[in-house]
N, C-alpha and C. Protein backbone atom coordinates (compact mmCIF):
# COMPACT_ATOMS: atom_id res chain seq x y z
N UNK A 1 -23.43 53.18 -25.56
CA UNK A 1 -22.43 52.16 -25.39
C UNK A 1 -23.02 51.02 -24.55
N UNK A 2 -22.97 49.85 -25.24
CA UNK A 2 -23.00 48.90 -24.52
C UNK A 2 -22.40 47.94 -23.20
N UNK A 3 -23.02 48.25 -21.68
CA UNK A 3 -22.19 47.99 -20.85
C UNK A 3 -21.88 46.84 -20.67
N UNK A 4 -20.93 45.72 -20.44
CA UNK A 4 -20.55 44.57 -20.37
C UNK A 4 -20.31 44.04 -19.47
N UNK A 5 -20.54 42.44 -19.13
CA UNK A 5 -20.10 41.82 -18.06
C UNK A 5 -19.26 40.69 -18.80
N UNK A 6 -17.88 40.40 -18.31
CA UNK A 6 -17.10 39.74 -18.83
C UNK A 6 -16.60 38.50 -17.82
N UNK A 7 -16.36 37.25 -18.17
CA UNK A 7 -16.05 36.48 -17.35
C UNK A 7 -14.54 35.42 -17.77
N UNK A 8 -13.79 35.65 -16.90
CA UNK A 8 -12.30 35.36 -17.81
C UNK A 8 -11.83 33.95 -16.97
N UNK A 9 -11.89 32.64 -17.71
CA UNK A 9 -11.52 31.66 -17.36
C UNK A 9 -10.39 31.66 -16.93
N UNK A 10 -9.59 31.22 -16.18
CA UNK A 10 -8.53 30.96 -15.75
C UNK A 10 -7.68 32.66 -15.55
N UNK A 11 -8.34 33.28 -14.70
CA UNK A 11 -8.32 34.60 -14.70
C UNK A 11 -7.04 35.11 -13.17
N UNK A 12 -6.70 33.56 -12.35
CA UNK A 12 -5.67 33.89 -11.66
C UNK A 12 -4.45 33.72 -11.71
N UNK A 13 -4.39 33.41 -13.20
CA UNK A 13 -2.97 33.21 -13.41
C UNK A 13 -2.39 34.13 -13.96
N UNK A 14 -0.99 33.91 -14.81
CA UNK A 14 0.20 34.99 -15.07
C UNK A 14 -0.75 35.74 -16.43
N UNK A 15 -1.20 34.75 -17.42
CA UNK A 15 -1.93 35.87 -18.78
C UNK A 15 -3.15 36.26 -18.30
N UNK A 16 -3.91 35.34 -17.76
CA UNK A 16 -5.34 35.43 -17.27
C UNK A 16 -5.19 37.02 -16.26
N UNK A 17 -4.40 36.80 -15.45
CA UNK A 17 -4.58 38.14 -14.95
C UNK A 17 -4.24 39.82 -15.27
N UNK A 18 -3.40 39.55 -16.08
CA UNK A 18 -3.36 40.39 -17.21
C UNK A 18 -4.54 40.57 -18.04
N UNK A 19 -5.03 39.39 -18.57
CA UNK A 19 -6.27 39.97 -18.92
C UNK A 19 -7.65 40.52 -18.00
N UNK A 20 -7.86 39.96 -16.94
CA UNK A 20 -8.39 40.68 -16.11
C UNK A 20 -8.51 42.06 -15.53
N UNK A 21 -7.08 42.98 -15.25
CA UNK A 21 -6.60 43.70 -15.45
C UNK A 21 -6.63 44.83 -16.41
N UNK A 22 -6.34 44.58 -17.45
CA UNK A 22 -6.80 45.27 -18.51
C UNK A 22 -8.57 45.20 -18.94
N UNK A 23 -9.02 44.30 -18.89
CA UNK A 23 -10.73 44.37 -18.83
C UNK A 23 -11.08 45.34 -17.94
N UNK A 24 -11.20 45.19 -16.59
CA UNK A 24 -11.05 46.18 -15.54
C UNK A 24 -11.22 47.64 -15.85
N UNK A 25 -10.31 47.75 -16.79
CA UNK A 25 -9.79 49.36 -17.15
C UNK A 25 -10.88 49.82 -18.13
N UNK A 26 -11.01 48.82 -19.10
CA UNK A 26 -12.06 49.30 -20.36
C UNK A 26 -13.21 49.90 -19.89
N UNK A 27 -12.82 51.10 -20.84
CA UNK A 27 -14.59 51.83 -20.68
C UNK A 27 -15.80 50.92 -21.62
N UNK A 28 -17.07 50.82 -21.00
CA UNK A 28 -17.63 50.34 -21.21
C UNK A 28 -17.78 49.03 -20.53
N UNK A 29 -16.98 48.29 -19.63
CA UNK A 29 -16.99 47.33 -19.36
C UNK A 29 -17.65 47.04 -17.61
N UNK A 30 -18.60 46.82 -17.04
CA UNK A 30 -18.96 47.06 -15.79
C UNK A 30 -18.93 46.34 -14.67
N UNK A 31 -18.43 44.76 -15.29
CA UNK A 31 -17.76 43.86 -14.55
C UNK A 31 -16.78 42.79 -15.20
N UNK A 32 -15.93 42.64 -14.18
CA UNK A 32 -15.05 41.24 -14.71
C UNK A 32 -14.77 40.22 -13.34
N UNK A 33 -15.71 38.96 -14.12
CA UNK A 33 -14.98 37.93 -12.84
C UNK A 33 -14.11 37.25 -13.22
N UNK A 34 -13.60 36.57 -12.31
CA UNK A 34 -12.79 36.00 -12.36
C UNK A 34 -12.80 33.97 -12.05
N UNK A 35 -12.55 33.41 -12.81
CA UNK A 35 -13.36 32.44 -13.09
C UNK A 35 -11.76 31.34 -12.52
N UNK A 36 -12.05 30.36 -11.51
CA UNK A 36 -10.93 29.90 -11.61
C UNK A 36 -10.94 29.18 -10.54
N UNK A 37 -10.12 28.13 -9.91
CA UNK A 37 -9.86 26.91 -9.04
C UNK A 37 -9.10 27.34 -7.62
N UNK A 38 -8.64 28.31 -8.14
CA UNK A 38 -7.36 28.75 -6.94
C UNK A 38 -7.91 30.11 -6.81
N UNK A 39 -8.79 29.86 -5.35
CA UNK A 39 -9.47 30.98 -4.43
C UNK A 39 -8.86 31.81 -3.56
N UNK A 40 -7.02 31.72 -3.71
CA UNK A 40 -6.24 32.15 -2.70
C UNK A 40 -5.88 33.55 -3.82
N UNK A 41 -5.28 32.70 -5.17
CA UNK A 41 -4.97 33.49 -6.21
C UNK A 41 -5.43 34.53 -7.15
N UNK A 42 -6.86 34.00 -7.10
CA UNK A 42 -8.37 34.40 -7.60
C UNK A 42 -8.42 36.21 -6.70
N UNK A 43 -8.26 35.89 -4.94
CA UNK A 43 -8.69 36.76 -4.58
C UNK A 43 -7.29 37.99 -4.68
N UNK A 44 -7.03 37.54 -4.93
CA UNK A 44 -5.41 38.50 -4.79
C UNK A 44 -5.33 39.11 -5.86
N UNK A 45 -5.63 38.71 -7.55
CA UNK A 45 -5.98 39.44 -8.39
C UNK A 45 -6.59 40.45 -8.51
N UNK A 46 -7.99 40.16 -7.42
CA UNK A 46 -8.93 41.04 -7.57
C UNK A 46 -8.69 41.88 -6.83
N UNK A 47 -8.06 41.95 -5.28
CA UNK A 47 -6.91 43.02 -4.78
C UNK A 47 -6.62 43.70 -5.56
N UNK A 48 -5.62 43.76 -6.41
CA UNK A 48 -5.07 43.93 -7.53
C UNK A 48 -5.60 45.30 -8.22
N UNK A 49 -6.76 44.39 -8.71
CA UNK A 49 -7.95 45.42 -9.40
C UNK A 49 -9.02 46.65 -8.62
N UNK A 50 -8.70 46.68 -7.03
CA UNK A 50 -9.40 47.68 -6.26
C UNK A 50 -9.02 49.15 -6.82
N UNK A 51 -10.31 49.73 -6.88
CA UNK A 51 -10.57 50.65 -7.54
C UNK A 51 -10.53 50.75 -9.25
N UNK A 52 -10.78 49.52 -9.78
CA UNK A 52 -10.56 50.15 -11.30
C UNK A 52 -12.52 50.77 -11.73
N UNK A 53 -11.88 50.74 -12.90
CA UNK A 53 -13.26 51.03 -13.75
C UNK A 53 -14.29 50.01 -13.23
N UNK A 54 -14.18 49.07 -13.51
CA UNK A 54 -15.08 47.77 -13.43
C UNK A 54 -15.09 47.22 -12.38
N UNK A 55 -16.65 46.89 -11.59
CA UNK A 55 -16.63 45.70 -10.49
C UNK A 55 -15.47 44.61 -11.15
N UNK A 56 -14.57 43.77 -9.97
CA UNK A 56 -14.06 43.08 -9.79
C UNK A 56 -14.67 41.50 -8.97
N UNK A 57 -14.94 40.55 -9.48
CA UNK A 57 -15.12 39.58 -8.71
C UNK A 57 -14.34 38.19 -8.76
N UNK A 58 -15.22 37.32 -7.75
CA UNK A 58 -14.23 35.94 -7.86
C UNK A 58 -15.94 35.02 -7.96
N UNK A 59 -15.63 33.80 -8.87
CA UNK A 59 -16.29 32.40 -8.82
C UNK A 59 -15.17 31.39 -9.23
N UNK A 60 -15.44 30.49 -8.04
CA UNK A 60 -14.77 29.49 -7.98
C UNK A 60 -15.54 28.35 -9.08
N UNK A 61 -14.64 27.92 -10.22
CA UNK A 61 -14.88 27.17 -11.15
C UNK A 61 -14.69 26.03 -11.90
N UNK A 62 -14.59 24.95 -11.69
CA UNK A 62 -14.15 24.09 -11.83
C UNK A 62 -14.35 23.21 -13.24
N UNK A 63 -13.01 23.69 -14.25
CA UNK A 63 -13.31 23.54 -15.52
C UNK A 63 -13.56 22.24 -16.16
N UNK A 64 -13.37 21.34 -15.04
CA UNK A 64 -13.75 19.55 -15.67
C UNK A 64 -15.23 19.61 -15.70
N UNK A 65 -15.82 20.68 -15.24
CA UNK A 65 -17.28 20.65 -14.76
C UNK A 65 -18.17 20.74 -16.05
N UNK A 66 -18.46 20.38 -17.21
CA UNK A 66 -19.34 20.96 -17.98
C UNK A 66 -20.57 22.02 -17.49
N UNK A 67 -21.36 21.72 -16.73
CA UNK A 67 -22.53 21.64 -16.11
C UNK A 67 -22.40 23.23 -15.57
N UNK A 68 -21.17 23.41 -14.59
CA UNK A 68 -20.45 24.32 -13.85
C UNK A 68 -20.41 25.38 -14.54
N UNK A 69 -19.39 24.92 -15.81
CA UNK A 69 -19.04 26.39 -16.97
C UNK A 69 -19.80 26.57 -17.43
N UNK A 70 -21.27 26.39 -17.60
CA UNK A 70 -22.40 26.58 -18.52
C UNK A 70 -22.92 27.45 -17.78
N UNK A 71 -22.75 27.21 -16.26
CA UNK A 71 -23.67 28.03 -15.50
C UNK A 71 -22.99 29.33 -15.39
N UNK A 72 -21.19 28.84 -15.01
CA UNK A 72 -20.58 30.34 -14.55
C UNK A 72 -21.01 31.16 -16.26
N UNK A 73 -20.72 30.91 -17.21
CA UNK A 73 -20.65 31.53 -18.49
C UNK A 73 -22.41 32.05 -18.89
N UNK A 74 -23.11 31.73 -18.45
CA UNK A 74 -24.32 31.96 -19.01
C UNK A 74 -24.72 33.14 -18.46
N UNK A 75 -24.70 33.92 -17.74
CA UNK A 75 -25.17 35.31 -17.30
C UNK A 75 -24.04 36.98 -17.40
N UNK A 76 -23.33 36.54 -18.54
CA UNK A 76 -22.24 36.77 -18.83
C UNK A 76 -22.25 37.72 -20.28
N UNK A 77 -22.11 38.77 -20.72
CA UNK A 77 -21.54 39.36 -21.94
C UNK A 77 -20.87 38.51 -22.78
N UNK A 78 -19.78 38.08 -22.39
CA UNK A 78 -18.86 37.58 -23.04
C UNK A 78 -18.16 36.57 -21.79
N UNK A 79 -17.03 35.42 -22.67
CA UNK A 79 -16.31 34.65 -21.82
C UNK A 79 -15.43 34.66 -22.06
N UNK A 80 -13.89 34.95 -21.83
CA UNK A 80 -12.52 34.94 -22.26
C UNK A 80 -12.13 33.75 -21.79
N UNK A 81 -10.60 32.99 -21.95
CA UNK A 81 -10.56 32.21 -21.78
C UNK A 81 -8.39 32.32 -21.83
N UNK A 82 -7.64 32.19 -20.36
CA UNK A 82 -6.50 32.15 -20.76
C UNK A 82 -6.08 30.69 -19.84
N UNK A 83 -7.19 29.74 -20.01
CA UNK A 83 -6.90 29.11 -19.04
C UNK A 83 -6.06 27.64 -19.38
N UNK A 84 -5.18 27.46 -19.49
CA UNK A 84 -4.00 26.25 -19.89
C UNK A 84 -4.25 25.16 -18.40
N UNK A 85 -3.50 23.86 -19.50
CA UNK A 85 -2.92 23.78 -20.55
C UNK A 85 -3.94 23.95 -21.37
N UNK A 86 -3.90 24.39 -22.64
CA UNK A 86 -4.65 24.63 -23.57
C UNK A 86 -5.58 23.24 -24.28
N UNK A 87 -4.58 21.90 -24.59
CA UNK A 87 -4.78 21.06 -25.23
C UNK A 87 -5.96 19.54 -24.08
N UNK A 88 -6.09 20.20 -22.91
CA UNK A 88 -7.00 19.74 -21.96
C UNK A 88 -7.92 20.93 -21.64
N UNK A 89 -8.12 22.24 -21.92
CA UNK A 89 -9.37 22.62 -21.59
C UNK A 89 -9.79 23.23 -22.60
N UNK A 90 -9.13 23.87 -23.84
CA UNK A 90 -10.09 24.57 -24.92
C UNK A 90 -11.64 23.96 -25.44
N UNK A 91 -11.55 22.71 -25.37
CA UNK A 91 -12.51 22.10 -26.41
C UNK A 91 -13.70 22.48 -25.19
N UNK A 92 -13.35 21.90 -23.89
CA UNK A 92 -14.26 21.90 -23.08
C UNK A 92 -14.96 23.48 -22.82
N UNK A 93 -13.75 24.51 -23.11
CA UNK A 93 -14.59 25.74 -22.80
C UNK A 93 -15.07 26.33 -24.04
N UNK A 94 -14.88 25.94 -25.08
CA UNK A 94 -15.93 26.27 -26.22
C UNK A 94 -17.02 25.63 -26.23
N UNK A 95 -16.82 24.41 -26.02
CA UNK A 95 -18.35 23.77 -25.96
C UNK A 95 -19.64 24.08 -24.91
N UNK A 96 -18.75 24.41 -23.62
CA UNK A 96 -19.67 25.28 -22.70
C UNK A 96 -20.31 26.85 -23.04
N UNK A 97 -19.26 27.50 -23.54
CA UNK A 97 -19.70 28.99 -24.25
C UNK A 97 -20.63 28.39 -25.53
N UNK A 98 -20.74 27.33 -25.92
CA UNK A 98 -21.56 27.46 -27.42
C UNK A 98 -23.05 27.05 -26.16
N UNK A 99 -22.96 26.39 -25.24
CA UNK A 99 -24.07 25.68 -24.79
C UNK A 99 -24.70 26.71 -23.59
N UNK A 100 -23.55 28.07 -23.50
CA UNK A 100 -24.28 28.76 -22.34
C UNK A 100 -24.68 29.73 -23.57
N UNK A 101 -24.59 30.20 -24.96
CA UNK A 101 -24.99 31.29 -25.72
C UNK A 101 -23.65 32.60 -25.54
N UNK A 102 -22.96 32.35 -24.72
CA UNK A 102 -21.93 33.15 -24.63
C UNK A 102 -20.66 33.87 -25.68
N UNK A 103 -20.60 34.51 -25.69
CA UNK A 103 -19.10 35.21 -27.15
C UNK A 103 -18.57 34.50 -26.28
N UNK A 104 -17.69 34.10 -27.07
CA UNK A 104 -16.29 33.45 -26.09
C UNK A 104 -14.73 33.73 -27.44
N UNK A 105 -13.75 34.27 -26.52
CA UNK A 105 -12.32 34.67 -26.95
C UNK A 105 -11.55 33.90 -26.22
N UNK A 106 -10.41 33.59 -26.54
CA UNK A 106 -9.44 32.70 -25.87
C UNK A 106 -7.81 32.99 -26.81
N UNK A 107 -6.92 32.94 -25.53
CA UNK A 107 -5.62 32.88 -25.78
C UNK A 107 -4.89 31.86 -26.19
N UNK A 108 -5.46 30.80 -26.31
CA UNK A 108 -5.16 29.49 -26.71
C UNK A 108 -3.75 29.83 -27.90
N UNK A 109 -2.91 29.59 -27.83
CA UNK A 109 -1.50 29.41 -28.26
C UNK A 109 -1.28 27.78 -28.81
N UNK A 110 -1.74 26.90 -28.82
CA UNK A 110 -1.25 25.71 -29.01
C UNK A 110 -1.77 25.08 -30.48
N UNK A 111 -1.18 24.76 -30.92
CA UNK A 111 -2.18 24.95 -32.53
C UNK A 111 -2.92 23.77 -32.80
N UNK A 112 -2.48 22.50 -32.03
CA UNK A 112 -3.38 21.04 -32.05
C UNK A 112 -5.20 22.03 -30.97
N UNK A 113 -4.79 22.16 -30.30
CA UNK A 113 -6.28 22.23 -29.42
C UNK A 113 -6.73 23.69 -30.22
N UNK A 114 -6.23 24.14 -31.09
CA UNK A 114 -7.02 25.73 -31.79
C UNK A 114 -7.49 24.79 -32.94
N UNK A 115 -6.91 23.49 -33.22
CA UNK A 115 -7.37 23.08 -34.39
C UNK A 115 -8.40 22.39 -34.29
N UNK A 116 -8.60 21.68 -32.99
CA UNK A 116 -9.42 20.47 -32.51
C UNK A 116 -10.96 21.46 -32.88
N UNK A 117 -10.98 22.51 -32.34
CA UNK A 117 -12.05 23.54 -31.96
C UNK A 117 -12.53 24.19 -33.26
């Protein structure tokens, strides 16, 4: 089995941490950070997650950053993505996952910015 490191954009909020959460748990999975702006919220998640399956972490990320998400996403398994509003950051975090080599998944709900992409 392939062990994974997963990195979940917008990972301190209400879906994001849910998905964090549940990553956490997956077997096979050996870390999940947590990728996100709000370092108060960020760390409280990862509270949250003490003791799961998976290291738990925090990087502070700043998604206007191209430069930034290339870097947080590039040493990474995979990149999830629940980070809204959707129709201001999807494009930007696919284009960083295509430019860090990263899988990238996303919750994106909004059907103009799923279409833009």
């Amino acid at each position: 089995m392939h062990i994974m490191k997963i990195i979940v954009m917008g990972g301190a909020g209400d879906v994001g941490s849910r998905c964090v959460e549940d990553l956490a748990s997956t077997p096979g999975v050996e870390r999940v950070t947590i990728a996100d702006a709000n370092a108060e919220a960020a760390e409280r998640v990862a509270q949250t997650c003490a003791g799961a399956q998976a290291a738990v972490d925090v990087k502070i990320v700043d998604a206007n950053d191209h430069g930034a998400l290339v870097d947080a996403m590039k040493s990474y398994d995979a990149a999830a993505s629940a980070l809204g509003p959707f129709h201001r950051f999807e494009a930007k975090l696919v284009a960083a996952a295509l430019d860090a080599g990263a899988c990238y998944a996303s919750v994106c709900d909004e059907w103009n910015a799923a279409q833009e992409v």
